[in-house]
Protein backbone atom coordinates (compact mmCIF):
# COMPACT_ATOMS: atom_id res chain seq x y z
CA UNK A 1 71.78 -49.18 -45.65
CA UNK A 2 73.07 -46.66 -48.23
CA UNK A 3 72.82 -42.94 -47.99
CA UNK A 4 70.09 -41.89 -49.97
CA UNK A 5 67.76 -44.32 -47.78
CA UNK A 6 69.14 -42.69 -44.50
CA UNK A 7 68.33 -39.23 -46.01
CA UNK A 8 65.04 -40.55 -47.04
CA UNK A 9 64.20 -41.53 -43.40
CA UNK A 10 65.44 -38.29 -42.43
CA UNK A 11 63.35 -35.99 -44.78
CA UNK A 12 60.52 -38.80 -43.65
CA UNK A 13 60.70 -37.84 -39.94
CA UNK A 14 61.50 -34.07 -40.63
CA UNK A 15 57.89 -34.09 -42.80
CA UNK A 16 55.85 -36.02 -40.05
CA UNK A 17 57.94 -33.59 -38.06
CA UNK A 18 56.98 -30.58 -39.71
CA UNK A 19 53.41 -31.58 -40.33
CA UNK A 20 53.17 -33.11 -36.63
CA UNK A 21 53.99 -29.04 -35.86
CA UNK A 22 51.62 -27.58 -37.96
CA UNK A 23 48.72 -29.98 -36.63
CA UNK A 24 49.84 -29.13 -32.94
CA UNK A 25 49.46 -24.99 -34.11
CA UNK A 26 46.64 -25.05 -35.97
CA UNK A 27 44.93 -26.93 -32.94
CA UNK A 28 46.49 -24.33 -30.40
CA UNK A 29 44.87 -21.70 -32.72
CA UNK A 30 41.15 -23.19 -33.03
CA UNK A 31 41.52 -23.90 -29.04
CA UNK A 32 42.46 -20.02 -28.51
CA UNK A 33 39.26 -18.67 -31.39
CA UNK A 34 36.98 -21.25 -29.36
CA UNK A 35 38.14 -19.85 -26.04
CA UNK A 36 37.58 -16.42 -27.07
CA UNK A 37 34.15 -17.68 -28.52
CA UNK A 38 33.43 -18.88 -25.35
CA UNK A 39 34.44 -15.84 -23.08
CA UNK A 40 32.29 -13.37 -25.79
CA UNK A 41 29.04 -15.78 -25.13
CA UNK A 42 29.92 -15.66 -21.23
CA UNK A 43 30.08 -11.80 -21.68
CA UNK A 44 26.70 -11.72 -23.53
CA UNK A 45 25.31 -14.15 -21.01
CA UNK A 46 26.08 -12.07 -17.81
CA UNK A 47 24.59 -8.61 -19.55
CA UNK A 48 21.62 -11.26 -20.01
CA UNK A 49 21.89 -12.31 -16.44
CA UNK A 50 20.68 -8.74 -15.42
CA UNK A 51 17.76 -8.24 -17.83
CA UNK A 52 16.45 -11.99 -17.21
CA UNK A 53 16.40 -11.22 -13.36
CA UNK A 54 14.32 -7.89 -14.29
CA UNK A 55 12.30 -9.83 -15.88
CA UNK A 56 11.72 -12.75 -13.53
CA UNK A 57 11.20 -9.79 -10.39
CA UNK A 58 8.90 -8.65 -12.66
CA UNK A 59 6.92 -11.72 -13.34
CA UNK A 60 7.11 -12.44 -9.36
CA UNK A 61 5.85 -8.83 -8.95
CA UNK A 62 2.72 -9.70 -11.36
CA UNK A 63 1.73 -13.14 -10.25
CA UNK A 64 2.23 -10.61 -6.71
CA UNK A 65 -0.80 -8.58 -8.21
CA UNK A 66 -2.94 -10.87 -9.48
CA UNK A 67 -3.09 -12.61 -5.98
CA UNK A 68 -3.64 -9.57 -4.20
CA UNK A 69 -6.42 -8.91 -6.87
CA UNK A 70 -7.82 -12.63 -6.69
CA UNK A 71 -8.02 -12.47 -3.02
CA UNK A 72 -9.49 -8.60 -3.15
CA UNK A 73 -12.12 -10.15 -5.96
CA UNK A 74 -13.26 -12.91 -3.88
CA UNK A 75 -13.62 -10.93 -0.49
CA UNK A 76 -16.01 -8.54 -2.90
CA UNK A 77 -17.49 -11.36 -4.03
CA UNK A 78 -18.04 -12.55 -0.15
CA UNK A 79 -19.33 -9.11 0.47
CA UNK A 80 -21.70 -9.13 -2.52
CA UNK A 81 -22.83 -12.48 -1.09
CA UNK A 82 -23.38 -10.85 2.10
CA UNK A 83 -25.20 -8.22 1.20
CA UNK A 84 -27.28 -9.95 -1.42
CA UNK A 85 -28.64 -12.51 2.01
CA UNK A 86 -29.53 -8.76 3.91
CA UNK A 87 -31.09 -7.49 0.89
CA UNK A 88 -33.26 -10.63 0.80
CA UNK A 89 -33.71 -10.86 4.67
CA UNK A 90 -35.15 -7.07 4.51
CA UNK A 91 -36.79 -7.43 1.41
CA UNK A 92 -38.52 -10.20 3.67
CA UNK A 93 -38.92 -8.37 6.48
CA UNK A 94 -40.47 -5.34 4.36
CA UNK A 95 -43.16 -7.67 2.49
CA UNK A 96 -44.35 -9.34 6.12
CA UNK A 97 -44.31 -5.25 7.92
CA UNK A 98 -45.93 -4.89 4.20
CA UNK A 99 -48.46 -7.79 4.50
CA UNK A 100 -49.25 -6.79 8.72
CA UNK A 101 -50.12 -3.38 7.42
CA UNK A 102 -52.66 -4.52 4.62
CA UNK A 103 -53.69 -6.60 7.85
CA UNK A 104 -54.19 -3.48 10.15
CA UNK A 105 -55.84 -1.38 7.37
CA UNK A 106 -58.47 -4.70 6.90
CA UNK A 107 -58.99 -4.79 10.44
CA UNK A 108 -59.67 -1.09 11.27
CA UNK A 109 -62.34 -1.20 7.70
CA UNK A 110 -63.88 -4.33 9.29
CA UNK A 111 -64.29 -2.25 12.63
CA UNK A 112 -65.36 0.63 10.74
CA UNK A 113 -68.87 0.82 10.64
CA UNK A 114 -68.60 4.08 7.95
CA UNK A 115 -66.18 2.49 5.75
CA UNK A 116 -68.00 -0.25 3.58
CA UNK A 117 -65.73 -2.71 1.90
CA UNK A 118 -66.69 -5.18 -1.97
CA UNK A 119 -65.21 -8.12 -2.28
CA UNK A 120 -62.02 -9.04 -3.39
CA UNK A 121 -63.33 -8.89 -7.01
CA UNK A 122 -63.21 -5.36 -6.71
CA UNK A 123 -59.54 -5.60 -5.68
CA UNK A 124 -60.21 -4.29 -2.30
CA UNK A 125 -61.77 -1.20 -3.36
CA UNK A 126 -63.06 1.07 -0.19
CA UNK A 127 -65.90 3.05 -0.64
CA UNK A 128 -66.78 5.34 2.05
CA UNK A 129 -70.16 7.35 2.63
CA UNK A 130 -71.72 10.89 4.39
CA UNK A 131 -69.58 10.45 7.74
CA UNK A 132 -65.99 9.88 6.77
CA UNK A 133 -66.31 13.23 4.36
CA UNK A 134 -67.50 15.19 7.60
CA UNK A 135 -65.20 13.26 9.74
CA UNK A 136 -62.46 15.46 7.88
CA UNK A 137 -64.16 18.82 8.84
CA UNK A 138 -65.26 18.09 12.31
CA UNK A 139 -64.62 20.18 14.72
CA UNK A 140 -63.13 17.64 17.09
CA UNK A 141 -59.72 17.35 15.77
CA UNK A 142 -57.81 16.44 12.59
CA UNK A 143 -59.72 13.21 11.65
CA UNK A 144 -57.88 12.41 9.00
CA UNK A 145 -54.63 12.82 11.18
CA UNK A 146 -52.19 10.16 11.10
CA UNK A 147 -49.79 9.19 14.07
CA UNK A 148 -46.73 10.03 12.40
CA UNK A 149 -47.73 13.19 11.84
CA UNK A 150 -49.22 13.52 8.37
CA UNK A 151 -53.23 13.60 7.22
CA UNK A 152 -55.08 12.13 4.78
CA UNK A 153 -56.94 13.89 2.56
CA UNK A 154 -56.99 11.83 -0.74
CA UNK A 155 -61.02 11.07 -1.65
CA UNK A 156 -60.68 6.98 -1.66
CA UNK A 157 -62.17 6.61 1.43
CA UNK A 158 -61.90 6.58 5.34
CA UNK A 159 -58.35 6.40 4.23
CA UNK A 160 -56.17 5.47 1.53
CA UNK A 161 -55.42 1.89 0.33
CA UNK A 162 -51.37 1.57 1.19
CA UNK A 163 -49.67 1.04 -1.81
CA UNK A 164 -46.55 -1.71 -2.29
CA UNK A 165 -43.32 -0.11 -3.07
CA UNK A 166 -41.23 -2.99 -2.40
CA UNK A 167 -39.82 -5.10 -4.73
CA UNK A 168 -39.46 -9.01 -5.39
């Protein structure tokens, strides 16, 4: 081998060398700018970290809520139930005392020899004559005097025709 092809293979290797160098630096530099990269999206991550956990105690604290509110809903729902049954149990109740009364007031105009009742055409109309208007003014007592207390002094008869209050 001459000299010039020795030199050759020198500035050969020196240039693979050199570039072999510049490869190996240029790779350390992208690894530190990644690295960096990296440690700036950990950074951001962990000041995330805080506001995603406020965020998830708050969700937790919400679905909380709407539980509490389900649960408080259906209980008023229950109790609505509830009292929806008593209403219709007294409404019940009410229209049979309702019905036993009509009853009692039929009875005591059947008994009532003063008291003269039409037919049911006349939707129960009572008609009364000479004795129940003195009845009021006798001397006797408060005729028209009811047990609890009250009178009756209306001009429908022997007494007035109860009227239905209730609802159905």
């Amino acid at each position: 081998m001459d000299t010039m092809t020795i030199i050759w293979i020198i500035v050969a290797i020196v240039v693979v060398l050199a570039v072999a160098a510049l490869l190996i630096a240029a790779s350390r530099k992208r690894n530190a700018r990644r690295h960096q990269e990296a440690d700036s999206i950990r950074a951001r991550a962990q000041e995330q970290t805080s506001v995603v956990e406020k965020r998830e105690a708050l969700a937790e604290e919400t679905a909380a809520n709407a539980r509490k509110a389900q649960a408080e809903a259906e209980a008023k729902a229950a109790e609505a139930k509830r009292l929806q049954v008593d209403a219709q149990t007294h409404q019940n109740t009410a229209t049979t005392s309702r019905d036993d009364l009509k009853q009692e007031w039929k009875r005591a105009d059947e008994l009532d020899p003063e008291v003269k009742t039409t037919g049911a055409a006349s939707n129960d109309a009572r008609t009364t004559d000479a004795r129940a208007a003195d009845a009021r003014t006798t001397d006797v007592g408060p005729a028209n005097a009811r047990p609890d207390g009250t009178s009756s002094t209306n001009t429908h008869g022997a007494h007035a025709k109860p009227t239905d209050t209730s609802s159905t």
